[in-house]
C-alpha atoms as a PDB file:
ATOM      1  CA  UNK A   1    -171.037-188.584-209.725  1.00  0.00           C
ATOM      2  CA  UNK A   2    -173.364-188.110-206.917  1.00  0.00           C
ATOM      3  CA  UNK A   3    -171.149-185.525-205.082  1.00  0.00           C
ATOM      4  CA  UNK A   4    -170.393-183.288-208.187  1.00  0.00           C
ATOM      5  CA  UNK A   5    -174.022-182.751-208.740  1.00  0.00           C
ATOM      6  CA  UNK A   6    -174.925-182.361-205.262  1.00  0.00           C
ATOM      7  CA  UNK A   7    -171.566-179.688-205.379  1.00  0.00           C
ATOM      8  CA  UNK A   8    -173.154-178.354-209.087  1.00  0.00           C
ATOM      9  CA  UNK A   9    -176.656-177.846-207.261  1.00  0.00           C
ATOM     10  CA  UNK A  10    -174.965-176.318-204.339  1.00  0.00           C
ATOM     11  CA  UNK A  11    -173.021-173.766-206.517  1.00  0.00           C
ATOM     12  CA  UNK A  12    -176.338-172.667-208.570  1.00  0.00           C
ATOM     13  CA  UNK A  13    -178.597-172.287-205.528  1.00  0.00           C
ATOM     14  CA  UNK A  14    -175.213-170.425-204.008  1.00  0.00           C
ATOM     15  CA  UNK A  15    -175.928-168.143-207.420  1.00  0.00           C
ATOM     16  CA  UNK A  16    -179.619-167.702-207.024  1.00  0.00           C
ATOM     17  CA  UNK A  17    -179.824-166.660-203.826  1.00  0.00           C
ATOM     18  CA  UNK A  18    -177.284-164.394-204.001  1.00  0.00           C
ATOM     19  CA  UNK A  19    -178.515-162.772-206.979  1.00  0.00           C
ATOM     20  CA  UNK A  20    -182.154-162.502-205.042  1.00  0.00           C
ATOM     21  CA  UNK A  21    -180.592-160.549-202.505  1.00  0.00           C
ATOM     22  CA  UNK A  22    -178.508-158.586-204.545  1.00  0.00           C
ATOM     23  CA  UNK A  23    -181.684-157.577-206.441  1.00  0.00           C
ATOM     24  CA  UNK A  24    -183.378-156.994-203.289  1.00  0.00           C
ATOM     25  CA  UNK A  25    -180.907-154.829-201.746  1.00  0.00           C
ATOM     26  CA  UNK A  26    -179.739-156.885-199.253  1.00  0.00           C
ATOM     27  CA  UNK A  27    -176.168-157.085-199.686  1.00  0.00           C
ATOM     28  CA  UNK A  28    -174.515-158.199-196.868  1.00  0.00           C
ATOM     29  CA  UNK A  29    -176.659-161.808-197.584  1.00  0.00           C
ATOM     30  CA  UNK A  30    -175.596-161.340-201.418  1.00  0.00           C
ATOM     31  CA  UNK A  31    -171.801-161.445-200.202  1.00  0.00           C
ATOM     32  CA  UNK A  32    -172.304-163.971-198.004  1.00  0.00           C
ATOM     33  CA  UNK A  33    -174.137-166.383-201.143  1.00  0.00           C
ATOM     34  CA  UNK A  34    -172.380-165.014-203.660  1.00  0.00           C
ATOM     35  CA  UNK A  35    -168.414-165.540-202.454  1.00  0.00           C
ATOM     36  CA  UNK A  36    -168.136-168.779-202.886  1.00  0.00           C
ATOM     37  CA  UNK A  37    -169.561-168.779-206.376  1.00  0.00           C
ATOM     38  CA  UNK A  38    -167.030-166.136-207.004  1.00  0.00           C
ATOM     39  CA  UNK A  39    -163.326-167.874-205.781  1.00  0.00           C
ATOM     40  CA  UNK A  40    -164.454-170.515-207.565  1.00  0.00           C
ATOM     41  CA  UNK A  41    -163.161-169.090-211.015  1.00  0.00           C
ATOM     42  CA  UNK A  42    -166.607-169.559-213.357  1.00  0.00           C
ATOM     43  CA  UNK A  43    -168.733-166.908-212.328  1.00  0.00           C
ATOM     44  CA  UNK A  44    -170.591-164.795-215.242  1.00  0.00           C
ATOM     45  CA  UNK A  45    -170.124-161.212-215.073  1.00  0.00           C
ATOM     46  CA  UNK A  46    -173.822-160.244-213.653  1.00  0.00           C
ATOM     47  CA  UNK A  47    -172.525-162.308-210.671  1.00  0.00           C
ATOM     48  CA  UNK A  48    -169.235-161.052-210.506  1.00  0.00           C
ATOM     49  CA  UNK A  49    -170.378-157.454-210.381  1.00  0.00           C
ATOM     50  CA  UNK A  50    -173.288-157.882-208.328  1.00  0.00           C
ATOM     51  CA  UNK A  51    -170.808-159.574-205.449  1.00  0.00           C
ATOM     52  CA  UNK A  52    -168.265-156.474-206.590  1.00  0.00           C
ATOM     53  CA  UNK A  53    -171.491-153.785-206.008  1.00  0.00           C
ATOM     54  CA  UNK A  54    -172.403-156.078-202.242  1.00  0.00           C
ATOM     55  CA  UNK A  55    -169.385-155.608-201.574  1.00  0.00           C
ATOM     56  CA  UNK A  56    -169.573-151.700-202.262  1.00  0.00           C
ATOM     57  CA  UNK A  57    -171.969-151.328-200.351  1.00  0.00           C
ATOM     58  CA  UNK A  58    -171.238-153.311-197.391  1.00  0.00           C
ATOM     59  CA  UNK A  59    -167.871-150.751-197.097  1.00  0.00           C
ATOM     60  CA  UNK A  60    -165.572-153.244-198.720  1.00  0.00           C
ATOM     61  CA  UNK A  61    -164.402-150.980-200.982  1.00  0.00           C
ATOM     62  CA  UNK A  62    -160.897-152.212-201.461  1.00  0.00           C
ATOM     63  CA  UNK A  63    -162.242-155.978-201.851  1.00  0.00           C
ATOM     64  CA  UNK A  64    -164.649-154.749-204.349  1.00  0.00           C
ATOM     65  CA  UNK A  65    -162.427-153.211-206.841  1.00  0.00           C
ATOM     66  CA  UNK A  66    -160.198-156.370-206.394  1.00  0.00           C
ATOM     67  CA  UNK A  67    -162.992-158.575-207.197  1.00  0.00           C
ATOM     68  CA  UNK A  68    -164.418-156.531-210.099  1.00  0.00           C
ATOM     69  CA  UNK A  69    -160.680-156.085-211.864  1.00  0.00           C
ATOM     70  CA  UNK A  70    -160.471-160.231-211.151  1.00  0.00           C
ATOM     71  CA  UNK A  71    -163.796-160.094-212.801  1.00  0.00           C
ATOM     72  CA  UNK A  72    -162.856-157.983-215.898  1.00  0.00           C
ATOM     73  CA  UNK A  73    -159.745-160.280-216.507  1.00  0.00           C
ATOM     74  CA  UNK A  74    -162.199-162.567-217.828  1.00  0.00           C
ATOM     75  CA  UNK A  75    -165.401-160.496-219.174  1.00  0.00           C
ATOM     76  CA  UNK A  76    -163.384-157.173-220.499  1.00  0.00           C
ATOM     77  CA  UNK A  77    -166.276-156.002-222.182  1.00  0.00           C
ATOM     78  CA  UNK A  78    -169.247-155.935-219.907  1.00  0.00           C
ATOM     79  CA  UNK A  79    -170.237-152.868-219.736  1.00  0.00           C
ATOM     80  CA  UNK A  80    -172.213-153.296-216.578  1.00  0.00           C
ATOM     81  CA  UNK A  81    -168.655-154.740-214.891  1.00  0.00           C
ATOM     82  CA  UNK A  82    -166.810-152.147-216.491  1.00  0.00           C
ATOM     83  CA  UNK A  83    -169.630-149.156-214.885  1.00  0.00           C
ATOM     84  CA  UNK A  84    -169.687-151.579-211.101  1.00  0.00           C
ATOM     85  CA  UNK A  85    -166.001-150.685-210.922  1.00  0.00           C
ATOM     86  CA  UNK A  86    -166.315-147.038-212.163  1.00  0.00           C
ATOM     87  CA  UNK A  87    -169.030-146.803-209.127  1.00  0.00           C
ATOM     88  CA  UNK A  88    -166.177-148.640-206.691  1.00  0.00           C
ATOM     89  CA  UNK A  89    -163.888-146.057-208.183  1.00  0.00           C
ATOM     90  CA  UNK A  90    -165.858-142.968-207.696  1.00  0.00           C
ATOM     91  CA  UNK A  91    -166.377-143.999-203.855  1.00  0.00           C
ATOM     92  CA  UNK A  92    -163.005-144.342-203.148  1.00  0.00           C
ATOM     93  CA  UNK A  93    -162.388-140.737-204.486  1.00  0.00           C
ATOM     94  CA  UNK A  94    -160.164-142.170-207.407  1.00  0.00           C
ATOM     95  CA  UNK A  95    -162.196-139.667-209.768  1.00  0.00           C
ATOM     96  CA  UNK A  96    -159.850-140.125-213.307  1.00  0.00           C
ATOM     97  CA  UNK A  97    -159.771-143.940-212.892  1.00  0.00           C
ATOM     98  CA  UNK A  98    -163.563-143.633-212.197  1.00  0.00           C
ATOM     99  CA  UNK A  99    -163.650-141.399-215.348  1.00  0.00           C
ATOM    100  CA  UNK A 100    -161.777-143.913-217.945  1.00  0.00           C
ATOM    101  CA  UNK A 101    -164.106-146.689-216.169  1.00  0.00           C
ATOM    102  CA  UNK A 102    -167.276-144.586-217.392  1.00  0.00           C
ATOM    103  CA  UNK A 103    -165.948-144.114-220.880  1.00  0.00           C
ATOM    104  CA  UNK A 104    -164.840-147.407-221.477  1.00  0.00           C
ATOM    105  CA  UNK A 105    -168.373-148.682-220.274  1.00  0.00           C
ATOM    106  CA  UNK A 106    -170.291-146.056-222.321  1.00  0.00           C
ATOM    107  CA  UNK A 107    -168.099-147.438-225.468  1.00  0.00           C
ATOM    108  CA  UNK A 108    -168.821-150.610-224.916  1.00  0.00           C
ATOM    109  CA  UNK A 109    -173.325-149.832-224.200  1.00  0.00           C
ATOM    110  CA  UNK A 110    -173.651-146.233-224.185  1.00  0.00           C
ATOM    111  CA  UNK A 111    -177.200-146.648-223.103  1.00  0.00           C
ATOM    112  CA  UNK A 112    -176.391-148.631-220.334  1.00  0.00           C
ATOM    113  CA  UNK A 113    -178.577-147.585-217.209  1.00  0.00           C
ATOM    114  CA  UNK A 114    -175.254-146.794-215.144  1.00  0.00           C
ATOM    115  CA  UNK A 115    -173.773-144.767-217.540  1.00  0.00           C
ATOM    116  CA  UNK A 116    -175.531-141.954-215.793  1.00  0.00           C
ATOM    117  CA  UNK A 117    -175.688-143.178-212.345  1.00  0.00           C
ATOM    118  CA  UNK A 118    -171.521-143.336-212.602  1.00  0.00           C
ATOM    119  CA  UNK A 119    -171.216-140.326-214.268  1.00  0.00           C
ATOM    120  CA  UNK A 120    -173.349-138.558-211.355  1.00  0.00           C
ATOM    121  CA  UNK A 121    -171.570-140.136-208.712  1.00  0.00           C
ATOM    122  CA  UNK A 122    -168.228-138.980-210.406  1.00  0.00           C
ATOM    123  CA  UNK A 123    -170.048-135.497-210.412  1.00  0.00           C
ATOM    124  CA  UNK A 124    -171.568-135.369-206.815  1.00  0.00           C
ATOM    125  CA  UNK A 125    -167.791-136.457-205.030  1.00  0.00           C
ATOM    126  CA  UNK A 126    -166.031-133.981-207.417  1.00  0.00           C
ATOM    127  CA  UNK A 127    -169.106-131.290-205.937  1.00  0.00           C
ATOM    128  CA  UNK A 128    -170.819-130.307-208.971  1.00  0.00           C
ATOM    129  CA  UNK A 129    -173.934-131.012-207.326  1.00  0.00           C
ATOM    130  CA  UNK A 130    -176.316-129.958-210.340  1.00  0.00           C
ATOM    131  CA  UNK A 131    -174.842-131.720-213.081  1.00  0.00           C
ATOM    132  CA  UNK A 132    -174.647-134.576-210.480  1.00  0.00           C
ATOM    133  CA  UNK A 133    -178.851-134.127-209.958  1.00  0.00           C
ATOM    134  CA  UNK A 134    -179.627-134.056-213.501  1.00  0.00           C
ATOM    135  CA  UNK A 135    -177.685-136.949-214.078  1.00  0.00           C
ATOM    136  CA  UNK A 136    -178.821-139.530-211.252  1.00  0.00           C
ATOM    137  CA  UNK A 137    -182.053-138.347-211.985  1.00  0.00           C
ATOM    138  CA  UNK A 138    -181.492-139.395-215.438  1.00  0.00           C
ATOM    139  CA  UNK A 139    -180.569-143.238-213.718  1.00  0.00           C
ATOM    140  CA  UNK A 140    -183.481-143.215-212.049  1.00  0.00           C
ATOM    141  CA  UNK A 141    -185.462-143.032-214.742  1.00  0.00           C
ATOM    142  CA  UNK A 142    -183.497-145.416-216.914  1.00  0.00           C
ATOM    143  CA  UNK A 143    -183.594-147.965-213.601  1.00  0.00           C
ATOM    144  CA  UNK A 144    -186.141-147.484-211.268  1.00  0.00           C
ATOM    145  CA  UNK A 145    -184.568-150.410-208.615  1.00  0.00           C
ATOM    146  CA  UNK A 146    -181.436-148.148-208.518  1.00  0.00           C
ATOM    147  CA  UNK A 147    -182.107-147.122-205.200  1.00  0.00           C
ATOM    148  CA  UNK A 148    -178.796-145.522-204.812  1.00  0.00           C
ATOM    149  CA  UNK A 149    -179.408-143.319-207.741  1.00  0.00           C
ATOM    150  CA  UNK A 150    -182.687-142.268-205.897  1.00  0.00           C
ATOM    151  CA  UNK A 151    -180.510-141.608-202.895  1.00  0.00           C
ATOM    152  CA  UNK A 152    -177.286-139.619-204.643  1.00  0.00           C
ATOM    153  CA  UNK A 153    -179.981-137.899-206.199  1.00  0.00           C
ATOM    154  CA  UNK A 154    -181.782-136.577-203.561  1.00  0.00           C
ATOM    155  CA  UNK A 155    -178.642-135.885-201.514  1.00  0.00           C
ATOM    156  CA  UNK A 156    -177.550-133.523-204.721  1.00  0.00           C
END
């Protein structure tokens, strides 16, 4: 009994730090924290997309969209997992995958603070640079911790 709660503690403190640094922007710690949690099968869908989003931007793109479809096999209809891959999508220039990502998040929370921080990041790597502004500056507002929505948007 003693070793599945020390193993149960271990697991949640995995969670919370990895979620700290996630929400601190340090995502190369988040992956590290947050990994284990993951393979283990019974991660929630914040932590499966902020491990999916670490992994992003760490430039493990390929791991991140296999982690966030894992992800989606069990919570099909977060909206914020659904938006993480979009974002994964959009990166790896995949623009109509990226696209049915964004409107199957926005049907599932259209007012979702990434639905415009996908949709401009679909914008800016398809080069319509002033929809793409108007539209990360749009996700800043909605999230001002989005700090790459601040960048995207000052790069359009």
């Amino acid at each position: 009994m003693a070793v599945m709660t020390m193993v149960c503690l271990s697991a949640f403190a995995a969670e919370r730090q990895g979620l700290d640094h996630y929400a601190a922007n340090e995502f190369g710690d988040a992956v590290n924290h947050l990994r284990s949690v993951v393979e283990g099968g019974e991660a929630s869908a914040e932590v499966v997309k902020a491990y999916g989003v670490s992994l992003l931007r760490t430039g493990q793109n390929a791991e991140a969209e296999a982690a966030l479809r894992a992800g989606l096999e069990k919570h099909s209809n977060d909206a914020g997992l659904v938006l993480a891959l979009g974002d994964v999508l959009a990166h790896e220039k995949k623009f109509g995958e990226a696209r049915e990502m964004l409107a199957k998040g926005r049907e599932l929370d259209a007012e979702h603070a990434w639905v415009p921080y996908v949709e401009g990041v679909i914008e800016a790597g398809e080069k319509n640079f002033a929809k793409a502004a108007n539209l990360l500056e749009s996700a800043c507002a909605k999230d001002q911790r989005n700090a790459y929505a601040h960048y995207y948007a000052g790069l359009s």
